[in-house]
Protein backbone atom coordinates (compact mmCIF):
# COMPACT_ATOMS: atom_id res chain seq x y z
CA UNK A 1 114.45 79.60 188.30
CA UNK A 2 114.75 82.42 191.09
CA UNK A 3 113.60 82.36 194.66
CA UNK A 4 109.63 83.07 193.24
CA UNK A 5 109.24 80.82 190.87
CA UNK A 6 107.15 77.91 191.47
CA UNK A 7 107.24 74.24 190.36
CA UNK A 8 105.22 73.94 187.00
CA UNK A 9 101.77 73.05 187.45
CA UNK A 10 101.63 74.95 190.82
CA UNK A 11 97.92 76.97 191.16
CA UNK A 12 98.70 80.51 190.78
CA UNK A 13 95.98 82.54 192.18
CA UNK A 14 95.50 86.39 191.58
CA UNK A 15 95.58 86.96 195.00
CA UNK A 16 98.51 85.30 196.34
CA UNK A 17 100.77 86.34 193.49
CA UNK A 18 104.10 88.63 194.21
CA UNK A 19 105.96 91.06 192.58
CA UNK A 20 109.43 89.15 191.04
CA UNK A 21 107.29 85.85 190.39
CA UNK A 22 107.43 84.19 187.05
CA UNK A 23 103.97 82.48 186.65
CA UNK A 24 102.47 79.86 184.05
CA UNK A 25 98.66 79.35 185.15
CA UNK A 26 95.01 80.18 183.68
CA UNK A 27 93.84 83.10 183.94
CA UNK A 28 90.07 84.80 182.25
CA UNK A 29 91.15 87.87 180.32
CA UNK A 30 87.87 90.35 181.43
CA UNK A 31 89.55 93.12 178.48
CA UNK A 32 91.89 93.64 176.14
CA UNK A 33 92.58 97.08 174.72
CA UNK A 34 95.32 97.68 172.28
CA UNK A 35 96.93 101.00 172.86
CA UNK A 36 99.76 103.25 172.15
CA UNK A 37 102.99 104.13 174.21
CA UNK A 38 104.67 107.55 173.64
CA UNK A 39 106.57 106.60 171.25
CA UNK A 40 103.92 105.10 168.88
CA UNK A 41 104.52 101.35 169.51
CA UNK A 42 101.50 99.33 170.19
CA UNK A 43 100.51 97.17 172.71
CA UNK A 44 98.01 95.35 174.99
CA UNK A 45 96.12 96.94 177.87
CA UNK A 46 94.81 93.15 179.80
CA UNK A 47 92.70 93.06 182.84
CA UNK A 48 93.21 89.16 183.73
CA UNK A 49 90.74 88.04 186.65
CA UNK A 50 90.21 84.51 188.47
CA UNK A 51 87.69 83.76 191.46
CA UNK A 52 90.46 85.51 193.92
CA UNK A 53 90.68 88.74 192.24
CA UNK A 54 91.54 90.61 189.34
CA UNK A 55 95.30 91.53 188.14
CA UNK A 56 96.53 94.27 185.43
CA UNK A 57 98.74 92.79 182.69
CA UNK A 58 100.45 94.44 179.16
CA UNK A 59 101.53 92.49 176.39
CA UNK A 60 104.19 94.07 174.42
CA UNK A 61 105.46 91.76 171.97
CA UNK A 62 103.80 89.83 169.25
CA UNK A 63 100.91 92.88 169.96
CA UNK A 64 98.57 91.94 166.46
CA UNK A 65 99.00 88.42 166.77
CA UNK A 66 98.03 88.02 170.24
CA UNK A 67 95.33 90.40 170.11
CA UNK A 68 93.48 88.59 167.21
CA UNK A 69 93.92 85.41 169.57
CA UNK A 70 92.09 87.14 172.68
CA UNK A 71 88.32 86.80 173.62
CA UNK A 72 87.49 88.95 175.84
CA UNK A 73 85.66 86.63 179.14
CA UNK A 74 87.94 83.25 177.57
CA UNK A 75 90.15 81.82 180.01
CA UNK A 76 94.09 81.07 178.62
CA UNK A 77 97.25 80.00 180.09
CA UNK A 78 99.72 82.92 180.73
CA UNK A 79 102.75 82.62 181.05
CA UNK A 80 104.77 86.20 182.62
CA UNK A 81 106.45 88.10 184.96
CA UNK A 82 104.84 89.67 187.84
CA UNK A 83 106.11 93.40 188.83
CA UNK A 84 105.43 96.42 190.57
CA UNK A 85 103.98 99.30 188.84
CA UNK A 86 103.53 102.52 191.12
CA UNK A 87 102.85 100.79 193.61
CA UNK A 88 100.83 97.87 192.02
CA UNK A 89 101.29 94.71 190.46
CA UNK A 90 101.01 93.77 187.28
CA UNK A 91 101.87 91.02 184.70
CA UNK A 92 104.13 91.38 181.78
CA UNK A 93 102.93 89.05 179.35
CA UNK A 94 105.54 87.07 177.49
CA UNK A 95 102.99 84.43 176.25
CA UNK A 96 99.39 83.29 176.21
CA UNK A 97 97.66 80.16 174.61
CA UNK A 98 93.80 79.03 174.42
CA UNK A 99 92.97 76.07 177.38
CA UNK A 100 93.36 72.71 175.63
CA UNK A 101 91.46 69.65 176.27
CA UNK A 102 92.60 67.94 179.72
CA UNK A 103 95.27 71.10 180.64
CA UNK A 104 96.07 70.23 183.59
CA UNK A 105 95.00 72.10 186.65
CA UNK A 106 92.38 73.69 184.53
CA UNK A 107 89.23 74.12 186.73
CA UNK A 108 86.03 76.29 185.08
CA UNK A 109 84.83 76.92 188.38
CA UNK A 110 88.48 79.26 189.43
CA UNK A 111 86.63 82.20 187.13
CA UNK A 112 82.92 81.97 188.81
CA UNK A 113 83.19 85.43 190.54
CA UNK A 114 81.22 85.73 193.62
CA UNK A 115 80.78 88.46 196.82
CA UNK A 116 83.53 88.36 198.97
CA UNK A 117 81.03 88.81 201.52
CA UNK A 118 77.51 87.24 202.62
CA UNK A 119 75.63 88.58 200.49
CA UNK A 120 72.37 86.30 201.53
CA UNK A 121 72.80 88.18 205.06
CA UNK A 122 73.23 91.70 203.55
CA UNK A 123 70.05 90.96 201.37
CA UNK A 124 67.85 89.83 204.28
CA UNK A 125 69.02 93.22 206.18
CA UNK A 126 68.41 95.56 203.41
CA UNK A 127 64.71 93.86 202.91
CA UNK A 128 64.20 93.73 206.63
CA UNK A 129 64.98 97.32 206.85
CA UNK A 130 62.37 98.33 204.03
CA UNK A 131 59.88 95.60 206.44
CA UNK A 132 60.42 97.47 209.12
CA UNK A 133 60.04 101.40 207.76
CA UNK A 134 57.58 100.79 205.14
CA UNK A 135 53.73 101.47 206.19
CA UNK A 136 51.97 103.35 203.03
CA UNK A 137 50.15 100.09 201.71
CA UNK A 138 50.80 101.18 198.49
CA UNK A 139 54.61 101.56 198.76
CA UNK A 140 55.04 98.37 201.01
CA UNK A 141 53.19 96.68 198.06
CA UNK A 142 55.82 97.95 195.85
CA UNK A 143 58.36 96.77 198.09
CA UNK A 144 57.38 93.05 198.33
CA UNK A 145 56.89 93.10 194.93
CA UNK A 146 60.37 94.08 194.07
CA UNK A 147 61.82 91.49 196.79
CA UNK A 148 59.78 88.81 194.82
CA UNK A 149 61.35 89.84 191.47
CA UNK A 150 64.55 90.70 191.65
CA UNK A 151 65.81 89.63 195.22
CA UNK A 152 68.33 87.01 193.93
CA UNK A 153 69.50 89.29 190.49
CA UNK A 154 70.16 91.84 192.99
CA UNK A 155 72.46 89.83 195.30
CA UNK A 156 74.88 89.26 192.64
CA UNK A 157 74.69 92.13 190.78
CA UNK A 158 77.48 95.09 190.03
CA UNK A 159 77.30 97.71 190.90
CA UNK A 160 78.86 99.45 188.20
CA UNK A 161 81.89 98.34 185.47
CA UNK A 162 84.62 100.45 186.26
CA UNK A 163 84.27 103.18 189.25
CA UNK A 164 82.52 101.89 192.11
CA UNK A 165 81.14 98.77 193.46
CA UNK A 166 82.10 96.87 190.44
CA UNK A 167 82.34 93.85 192.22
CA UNK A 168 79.83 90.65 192.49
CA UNK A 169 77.25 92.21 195.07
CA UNK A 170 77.86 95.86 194.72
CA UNK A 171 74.23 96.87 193.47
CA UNK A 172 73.50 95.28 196.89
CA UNK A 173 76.30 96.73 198.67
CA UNK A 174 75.45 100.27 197.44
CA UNK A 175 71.73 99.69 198.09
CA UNK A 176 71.84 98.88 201.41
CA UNK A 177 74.27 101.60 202.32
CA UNK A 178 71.38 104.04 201.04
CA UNK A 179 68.75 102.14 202.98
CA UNK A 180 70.86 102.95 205.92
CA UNK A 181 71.68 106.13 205.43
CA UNK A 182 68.28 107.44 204.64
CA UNK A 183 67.49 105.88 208.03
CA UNK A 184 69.67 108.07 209.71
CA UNK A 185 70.08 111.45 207.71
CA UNK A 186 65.78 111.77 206.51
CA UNK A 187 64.57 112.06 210.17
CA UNK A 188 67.00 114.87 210.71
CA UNK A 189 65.70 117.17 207.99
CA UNK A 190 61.91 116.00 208.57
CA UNK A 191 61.94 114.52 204.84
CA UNK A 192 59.36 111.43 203.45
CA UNK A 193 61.36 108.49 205.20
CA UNK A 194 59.20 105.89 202.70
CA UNK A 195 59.67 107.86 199.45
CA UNK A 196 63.34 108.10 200.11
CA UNK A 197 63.18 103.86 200.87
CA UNK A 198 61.72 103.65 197.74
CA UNK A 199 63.29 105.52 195.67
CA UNK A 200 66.68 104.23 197.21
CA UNK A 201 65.25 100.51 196.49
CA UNK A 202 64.68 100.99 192.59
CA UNK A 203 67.33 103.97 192.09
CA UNK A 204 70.56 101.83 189.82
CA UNK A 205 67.62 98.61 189.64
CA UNK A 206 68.59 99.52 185.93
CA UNK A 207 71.78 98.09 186.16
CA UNK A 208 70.64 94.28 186.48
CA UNK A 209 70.21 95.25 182.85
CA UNK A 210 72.68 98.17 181.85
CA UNK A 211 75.41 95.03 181.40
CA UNK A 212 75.79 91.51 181.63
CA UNK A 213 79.26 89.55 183.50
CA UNK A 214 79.50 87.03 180.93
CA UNK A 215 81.26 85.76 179.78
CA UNK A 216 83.26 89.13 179.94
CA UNK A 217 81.67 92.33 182.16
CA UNK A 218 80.34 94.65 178.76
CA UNK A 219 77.35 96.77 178.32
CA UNK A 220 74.41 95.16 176.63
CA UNK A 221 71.76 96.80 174.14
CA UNK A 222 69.80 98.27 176.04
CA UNK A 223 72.17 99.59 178.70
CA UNK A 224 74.14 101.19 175.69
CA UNK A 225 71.17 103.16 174.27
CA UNK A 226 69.01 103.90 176.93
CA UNK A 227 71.34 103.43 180.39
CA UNK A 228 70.35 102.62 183.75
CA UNK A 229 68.16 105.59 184.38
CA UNK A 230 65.79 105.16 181.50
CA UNK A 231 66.25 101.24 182.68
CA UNK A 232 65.28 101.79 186.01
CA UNK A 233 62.59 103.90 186.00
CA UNK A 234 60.76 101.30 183.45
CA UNK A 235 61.12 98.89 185.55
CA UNK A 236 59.66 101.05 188.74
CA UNK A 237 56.42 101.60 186.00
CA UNK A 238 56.36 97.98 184.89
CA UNK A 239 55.95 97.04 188.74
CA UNK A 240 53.85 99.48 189.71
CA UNK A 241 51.03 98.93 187.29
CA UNK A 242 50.33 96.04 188.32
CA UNK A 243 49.20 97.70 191.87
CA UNK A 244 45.26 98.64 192.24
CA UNK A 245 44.83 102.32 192.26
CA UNK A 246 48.80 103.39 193.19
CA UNK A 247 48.55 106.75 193.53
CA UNK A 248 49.39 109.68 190.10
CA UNK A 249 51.02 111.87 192.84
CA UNK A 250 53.06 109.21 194.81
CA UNK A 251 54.62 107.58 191.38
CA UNK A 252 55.89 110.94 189.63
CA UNK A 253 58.02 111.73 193.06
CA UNK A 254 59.08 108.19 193.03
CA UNK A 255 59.97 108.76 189.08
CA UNK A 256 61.86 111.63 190.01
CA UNK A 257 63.78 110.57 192.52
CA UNK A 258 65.21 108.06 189.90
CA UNK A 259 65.29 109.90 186.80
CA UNK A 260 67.25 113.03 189.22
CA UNK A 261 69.58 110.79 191.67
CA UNK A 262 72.86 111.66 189.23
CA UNK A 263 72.08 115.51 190.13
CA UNK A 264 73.20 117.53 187.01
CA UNK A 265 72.04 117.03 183.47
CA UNK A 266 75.26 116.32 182.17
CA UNK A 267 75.69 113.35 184.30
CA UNK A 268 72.97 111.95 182.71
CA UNK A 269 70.20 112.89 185.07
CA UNK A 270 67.45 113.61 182.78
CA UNK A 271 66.16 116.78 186.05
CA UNK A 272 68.06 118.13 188.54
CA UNK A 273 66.42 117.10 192.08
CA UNK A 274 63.55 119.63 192.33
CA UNK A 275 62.71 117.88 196.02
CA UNK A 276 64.49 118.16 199.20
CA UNK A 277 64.26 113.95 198.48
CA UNK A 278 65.97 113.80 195.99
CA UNK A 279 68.48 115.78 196.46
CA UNK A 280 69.18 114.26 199.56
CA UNK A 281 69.03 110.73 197.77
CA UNK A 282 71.57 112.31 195.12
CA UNK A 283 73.82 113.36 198.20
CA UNK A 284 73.64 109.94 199.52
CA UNK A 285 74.20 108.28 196.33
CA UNK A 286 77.12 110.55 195.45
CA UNK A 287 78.58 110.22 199.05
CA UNK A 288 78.40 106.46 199.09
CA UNK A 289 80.38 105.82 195.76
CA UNK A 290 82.97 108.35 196.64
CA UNK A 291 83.37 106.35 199.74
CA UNK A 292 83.24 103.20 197.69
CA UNK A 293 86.48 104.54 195.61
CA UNK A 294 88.41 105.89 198.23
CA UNK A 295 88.10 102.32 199.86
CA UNK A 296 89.24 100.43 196.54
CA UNK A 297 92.31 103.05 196.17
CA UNK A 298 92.99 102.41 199.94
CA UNK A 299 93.06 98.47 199.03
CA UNK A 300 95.01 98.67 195.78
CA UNK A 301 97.57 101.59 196.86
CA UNK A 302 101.37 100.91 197.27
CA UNK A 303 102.42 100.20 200.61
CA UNK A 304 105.78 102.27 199.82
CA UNK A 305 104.07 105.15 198.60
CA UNK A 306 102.45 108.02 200.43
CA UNK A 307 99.72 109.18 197.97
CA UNK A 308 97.98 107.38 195.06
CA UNK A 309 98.49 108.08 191.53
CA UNK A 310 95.65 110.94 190.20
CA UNK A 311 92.68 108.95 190.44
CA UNK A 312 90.04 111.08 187.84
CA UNK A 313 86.75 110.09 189.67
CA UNK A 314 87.85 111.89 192.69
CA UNK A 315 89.97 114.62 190.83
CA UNK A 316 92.94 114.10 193.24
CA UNK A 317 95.67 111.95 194.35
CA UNK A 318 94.46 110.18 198.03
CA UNK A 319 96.40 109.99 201.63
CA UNK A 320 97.14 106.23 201.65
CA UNK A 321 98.57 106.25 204.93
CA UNK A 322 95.84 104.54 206.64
């Protein structure tokens, strides 16, 4: 036993794991993904995840058999060794069984991820803020409606799977950064303060749907065929037919701003903004999950290296001297 390893039995949390420690504890496996090295030799690409965080892990022995075994959203007990990658840690797997009946220490409720932040606060700002902007009677109708409907999907929800705010609360997160940037940049540029709330409101709503958390984080059906675009903007038409008289003119900009916010057709925006809205609300959008990345690099970067590895969302390596 060296200086990290603990007695057995002893919780093991993502988050308070080091580099050198031998671990034995239960861990949800969130993906598997059998791969190959350079030299042809399979083995297991393993995101592992508990309430505390998430961890990288690779499996390299015993690859077939123990990739039959996994479930992707199961929780097992893993036994490895915890080491430093480029700057990050990550498990080397030397073996993983299914939870038995009466495992000791075994808890269901360590893998019920939730927002490291209060998210009930940072929902009742983002609605107060669409309150407070919000005259049009028809768009403040829409607004209330969508509070009604979705208020506590939206608090929990990603934000996206892989590249930003793909986290518990991230649709939130990102939402309310919008809300609050419209706020300040709109007024500066004499654009439709409202239209921008709205179509900031309903503009990745599709993504309640575009993929479900359990009991692993994968894209559903619908998100697979149609994505959250398509997903979103049915969902703006579903609500606001059931509004008296909602203006022709008001709901196509609305539908545009959604259907445009990704900016170039082969990012899956079915238009290219065509409005000074949204193409500000495609600025904002863009600016706030850039912002969103360079934070999680900042977080997950190497405290004895000077610039991350190549990070292909941002098409660079990033400063990670704070």
């Amino acid at each position: 036993m060296n200086l990290f390893d603990k007695p057995p039995g002893t919780p093991r949390p993502i988050a308070e794991l080091q580099a050198g420690e031998n671990v034995s504890w239960f861990y949800r496996v969130q993906e598997a993904v059998k791969k190959k090295t350079k030299n042809n030799d399979d083995f297991l690409d393993l995101t592992l995840m508990d309430k505390s965080g998430r961890l990288a892990a690779k499996v390299w022995n015993k690859v077939e058999e123990t990739h039959k075994l996994i479930r992707p959203g199961e929780v097992y007990r893993v036994n490895g060794e915890v080491r430093e990658y480029r700057g990050r840690l990550q498990l080397t797997v030397t073996h993983l069984r299914a939870v038995a009946a009466g495992d000791p220490g075994f808890a269901p409720g360590d893998f019920d991820e939730a927002p490291t932040f209060d998210s009930a606060a940072l929902l009742a700002e983002a609605f107060a803020l669409l309150d407070d902007n919000i005259r049009d009677p028809h768009l403040r109708r829409l607004s209330e409606m969508f509070q009604q409907e979705y208020g506590p999907v939206f608090r929990e929800a990603y934000g996206a799977q892989k590249i930003h705010h793909a986290f518990p609360g991230g649709l939130l997160q990102h939402t309310h950064a919008l809300l609050k940037l419209v706020l300040a940049v709109a007024p500066h540029y004499g654009l439709d303060i409202e239209l921008l709330l709205i179509g900031a409101l309903f503009h990745d709503i599709g993504k309640t749907a575009e993929f479900k958390t359990q009991p692993a984080l994968e894209t559903t059906l619908a998100g697979g065929l149609l994505g959250h675009l398509v997903i979103s903007l049915t969902i703006f038409q579903e609500m606001r037919n059931k509004i008296p008289d909602f203006p022709e003119p008001l709901s196509v900009r609305i539908q545009h701003l959604i259907v445009a916010h990704h900016g170039e057709k082969e990012y899956g925006s079915p238009e290219v903004p065509k409005t000074r809205e949204a193409y500000l609300l495609h600025i904002l959008d863009l600016l706030d999950s850039r912002m969103s990345i360079f934070n999680e690099q900042l977080k997950v970067g190497g405290a004895q290296k000077l610039f991350s590895d190549f990070n292909p969302a941002l098409g660079t390596r990033i400063l990670l001297d704070k």
